[in-house]
N, C-alpha and C. Protein backbone atom coordinates (compact mmCIF):
# COMPACT_ATOMS: atom_id res chain seq x y z
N UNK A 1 3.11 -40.60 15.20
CA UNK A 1 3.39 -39.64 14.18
C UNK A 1 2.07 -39.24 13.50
N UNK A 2 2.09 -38.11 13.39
CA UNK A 2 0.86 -37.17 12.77
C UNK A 2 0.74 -37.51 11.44
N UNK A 3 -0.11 -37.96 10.66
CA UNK A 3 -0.19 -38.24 9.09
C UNK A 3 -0.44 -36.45 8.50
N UNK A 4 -0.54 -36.48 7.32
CA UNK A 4 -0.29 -34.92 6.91
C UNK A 4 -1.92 -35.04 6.05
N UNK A 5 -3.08 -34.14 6.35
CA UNK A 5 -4.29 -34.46 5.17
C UNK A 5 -4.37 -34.90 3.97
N UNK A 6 -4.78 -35.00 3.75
CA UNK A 6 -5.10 -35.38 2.14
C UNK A 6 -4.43 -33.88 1.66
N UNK A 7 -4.08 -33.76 0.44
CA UNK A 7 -4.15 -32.56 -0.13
C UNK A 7 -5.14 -32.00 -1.45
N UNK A 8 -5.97 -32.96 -1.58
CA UNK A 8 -6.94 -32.53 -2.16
C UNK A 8 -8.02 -32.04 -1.61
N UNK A 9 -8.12 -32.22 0.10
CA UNK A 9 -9.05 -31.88 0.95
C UNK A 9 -8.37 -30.72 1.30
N UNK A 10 -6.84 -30.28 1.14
CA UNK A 10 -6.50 -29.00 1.40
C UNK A 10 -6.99 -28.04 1.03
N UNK A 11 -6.81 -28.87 -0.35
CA UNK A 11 -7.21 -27.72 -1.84
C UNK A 11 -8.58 -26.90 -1.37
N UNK A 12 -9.23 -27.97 -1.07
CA UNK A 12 -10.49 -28.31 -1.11
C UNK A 12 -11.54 -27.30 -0.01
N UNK A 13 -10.63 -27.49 0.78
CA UNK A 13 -10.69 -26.33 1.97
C UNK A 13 -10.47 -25.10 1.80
N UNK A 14 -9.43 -24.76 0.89
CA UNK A 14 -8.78 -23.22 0.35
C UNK A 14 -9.62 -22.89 -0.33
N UNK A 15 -10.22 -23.93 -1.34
CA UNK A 15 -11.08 -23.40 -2.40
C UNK A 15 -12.38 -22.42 -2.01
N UNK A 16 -12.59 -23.41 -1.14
CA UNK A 16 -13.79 -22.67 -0.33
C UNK A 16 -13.62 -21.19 0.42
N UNK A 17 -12.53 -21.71 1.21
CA UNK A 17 -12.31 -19.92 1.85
C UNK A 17 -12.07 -19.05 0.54
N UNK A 18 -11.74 -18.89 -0.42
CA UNK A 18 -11.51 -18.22 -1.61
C UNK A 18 -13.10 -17.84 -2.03
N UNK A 19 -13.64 -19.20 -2.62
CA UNK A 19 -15.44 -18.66 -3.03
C UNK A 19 -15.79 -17.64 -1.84
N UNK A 20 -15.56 -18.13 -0.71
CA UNK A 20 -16.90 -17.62 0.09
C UNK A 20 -16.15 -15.84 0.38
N UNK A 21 -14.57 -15.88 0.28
CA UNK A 21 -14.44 -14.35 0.74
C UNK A 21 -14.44 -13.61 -0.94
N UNK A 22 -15.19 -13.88 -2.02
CA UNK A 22 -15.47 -13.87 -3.33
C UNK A 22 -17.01 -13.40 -3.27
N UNK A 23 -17.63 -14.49 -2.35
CA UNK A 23 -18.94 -13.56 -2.65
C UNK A 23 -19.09 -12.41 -1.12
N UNK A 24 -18.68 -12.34 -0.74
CA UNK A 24 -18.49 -11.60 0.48
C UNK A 24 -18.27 -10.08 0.04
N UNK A 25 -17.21 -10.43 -1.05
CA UNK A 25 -16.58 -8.84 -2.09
C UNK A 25 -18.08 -8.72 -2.38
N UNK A 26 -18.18 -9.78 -3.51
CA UNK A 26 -19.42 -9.02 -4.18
C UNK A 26 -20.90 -8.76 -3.69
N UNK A 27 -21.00 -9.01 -2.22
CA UNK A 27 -21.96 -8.55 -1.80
C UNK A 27 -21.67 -7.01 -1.41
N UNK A 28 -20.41 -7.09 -0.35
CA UNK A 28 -20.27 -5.91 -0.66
C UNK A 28 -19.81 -5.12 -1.63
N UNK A 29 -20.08 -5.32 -2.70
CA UNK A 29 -19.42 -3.99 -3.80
C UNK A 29 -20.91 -3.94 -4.27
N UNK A 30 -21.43 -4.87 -4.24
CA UNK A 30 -23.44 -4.69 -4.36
C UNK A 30 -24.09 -3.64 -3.25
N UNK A 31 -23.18 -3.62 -2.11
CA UNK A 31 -24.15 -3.21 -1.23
C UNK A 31 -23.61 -1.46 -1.59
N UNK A 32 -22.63 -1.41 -1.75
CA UNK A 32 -21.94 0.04 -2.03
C UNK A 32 -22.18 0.81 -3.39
N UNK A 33 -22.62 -0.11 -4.10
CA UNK A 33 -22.83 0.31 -5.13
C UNK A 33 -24.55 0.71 -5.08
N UNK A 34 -25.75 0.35 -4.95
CA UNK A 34 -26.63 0.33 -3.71
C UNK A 34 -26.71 1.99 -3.25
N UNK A 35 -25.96 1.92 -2.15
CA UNK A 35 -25.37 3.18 -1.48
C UNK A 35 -25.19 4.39 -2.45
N UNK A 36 -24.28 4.12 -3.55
CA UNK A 36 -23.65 5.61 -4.51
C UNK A 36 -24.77 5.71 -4.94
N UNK A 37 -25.78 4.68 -5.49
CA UNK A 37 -27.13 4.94 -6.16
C UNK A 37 -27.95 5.54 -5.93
N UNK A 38 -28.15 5.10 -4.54
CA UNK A 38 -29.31 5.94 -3.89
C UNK A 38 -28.99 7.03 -3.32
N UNK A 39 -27.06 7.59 -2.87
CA UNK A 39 -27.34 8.79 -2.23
C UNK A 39 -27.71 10.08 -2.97
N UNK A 40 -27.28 11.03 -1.88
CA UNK A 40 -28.34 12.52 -2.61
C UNK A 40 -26.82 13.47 -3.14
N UNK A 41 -27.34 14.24 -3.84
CA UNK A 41 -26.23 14.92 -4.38
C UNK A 41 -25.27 15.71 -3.45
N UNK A 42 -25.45 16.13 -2.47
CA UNK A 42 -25.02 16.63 -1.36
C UNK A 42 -24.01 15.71 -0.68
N UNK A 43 -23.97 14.30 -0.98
CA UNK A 43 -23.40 13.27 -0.02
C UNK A 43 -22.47 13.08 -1.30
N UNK A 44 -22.83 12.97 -2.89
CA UNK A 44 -21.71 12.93 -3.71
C UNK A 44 -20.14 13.94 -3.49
N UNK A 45 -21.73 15.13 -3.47
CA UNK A 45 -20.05 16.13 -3.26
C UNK A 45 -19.09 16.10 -2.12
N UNK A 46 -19.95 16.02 -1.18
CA UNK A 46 -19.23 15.99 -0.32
C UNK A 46 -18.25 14.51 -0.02
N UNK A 47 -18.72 13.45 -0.69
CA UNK A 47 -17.63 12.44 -0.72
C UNK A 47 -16.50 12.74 -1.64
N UNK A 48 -17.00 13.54 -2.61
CA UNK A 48 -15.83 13.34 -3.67
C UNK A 48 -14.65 14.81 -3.55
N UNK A 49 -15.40 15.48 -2.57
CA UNK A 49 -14.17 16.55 -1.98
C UNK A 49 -13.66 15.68 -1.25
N UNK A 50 -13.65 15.05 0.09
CA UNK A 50 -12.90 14.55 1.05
C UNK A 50 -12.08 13.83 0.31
N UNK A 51 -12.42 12.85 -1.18
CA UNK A 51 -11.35 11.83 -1.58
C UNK A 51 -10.37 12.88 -2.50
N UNK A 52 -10.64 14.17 -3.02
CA UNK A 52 -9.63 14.95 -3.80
C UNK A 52 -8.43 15.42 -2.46
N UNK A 53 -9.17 15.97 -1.20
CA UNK A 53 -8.67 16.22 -0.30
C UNK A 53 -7.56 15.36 0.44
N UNK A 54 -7.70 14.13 0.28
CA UNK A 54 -7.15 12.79 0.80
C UNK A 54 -6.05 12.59 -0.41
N UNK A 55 -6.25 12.87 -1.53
CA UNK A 55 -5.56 12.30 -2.40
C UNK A 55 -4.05 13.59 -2.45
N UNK A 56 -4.72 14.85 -2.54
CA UNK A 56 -3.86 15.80 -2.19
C UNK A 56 -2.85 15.98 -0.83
N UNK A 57 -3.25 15.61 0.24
CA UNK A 57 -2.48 15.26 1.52
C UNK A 57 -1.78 14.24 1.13
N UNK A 58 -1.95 13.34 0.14
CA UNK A 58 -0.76 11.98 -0.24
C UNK A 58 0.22 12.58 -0.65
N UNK A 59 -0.19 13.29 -1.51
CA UNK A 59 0.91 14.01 -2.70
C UNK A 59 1.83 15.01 -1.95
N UNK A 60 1.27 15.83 -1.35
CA UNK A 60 1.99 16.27 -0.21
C UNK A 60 2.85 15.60 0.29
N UNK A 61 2.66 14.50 1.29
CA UNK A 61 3.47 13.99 2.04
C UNK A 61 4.46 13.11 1.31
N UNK A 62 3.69 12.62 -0.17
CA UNK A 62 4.91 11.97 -0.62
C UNK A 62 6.11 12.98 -1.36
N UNK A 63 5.68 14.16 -1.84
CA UNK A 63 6.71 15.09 -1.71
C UNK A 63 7.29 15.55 -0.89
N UNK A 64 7.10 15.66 0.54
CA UNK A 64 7.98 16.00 1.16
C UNK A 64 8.74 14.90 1.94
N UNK A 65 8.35 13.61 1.87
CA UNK A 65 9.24 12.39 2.08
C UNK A 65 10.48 11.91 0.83
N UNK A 66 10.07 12.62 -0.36
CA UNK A 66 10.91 12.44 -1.43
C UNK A 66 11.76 13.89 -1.54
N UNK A 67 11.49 14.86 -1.03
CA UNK A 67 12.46 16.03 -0.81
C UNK A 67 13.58 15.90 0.69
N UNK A 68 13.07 15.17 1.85
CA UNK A 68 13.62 14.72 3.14
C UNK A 68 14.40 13.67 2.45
N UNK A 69 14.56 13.27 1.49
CA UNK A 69 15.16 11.63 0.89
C UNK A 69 16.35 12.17 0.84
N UNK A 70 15.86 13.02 -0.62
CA UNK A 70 17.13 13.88 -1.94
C UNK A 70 18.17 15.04 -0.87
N UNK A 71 17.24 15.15 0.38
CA UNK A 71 18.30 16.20 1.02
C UNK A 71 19.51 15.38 1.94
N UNK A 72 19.00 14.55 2.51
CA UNK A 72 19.79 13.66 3.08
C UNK A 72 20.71 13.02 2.40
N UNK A 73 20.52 12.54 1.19
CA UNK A 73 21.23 11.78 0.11
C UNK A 73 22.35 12.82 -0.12
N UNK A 74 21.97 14.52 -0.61
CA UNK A 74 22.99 15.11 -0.78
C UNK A 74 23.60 15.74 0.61
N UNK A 75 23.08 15.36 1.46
CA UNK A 75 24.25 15.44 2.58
C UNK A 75 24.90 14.77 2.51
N UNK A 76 25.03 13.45 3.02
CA UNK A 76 26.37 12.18 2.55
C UNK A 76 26.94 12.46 1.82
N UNK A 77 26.40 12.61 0.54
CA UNK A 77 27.14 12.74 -0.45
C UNK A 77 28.51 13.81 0.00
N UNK A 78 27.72 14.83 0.65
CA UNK A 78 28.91 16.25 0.70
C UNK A 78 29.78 15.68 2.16
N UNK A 79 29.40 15.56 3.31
CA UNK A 79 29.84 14.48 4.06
C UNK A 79 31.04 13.76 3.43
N UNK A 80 31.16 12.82 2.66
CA UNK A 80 31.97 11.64 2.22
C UNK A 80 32.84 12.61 1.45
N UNK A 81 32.45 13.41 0.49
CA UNK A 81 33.81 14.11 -0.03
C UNK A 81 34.42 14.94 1.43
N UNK A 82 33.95 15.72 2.27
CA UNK A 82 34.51 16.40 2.98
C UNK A 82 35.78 15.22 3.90
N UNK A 83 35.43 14.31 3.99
CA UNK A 83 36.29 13.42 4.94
C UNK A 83 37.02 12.20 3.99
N UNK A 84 36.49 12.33 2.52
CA UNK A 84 37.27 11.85 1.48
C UNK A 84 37.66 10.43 1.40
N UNK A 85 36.34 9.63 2.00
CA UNK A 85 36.32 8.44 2.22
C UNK A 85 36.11 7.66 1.17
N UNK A 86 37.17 6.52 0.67
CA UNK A 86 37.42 5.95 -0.28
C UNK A 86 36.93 4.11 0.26
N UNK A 87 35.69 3.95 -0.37
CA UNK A 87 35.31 2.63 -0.35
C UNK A 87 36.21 1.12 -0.72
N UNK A 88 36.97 1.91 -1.52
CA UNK A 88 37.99 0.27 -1.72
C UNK A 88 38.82 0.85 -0.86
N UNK A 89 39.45 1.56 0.30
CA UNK A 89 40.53 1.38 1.46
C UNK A 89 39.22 0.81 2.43
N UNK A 90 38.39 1.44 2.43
CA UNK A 90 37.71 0.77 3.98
C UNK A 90 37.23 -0.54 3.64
N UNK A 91 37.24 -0.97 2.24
CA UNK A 91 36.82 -2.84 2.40
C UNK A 91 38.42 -3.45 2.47
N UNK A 92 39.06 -3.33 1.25
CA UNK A 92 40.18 -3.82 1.11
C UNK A 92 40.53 -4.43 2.61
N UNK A 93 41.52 -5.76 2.41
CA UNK A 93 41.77 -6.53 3.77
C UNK A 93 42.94 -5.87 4.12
């Protein structure tokens, strides 16, 4: 039979993967930050159109996944009155 580790050496182990993907962030958010610093104004704009651009294609699509929702929803809806289906006969035993 397999004994189970210590669990303070678990900890101990987690702890570590935690620090080390901790400084990993903050190297990279050093190194990116770095990057916005030094680029040229030409590379601002043009980053910060593509992310308005990106952010607008969200909005988009989440409107028309929330209009594809509300249309479907009021189909059933019209559906279930047309065939006048009553939820306590179809559970009822």
């Amino acid at each position: 039979m397999v004994e189970d580790p210590d669990p303070d050496l678990k900890k101990s182990i987690a702890d570590s993967f935690v620090h080390l993907a901790r400084v990993e962030t903050i190297e990279d958010v050093k190194d990116h930050m770095d990057e916005f610093i030094n680029a040229s104004m030409d590379k601002h704009t043009t980053c910060f159109k593509k992310i308005i651009q990106k952010m607008l294609d969200m909005s988009k699509a989440c409107a028309e996944r929330n209009s594809d929702t509300a249309k479907e929803v009021k189909r059933l809806k019209v559906l279930c009155q047309l065939i006048k289906v009553d939820i306590y006969l179809v559970l009822s035993p």
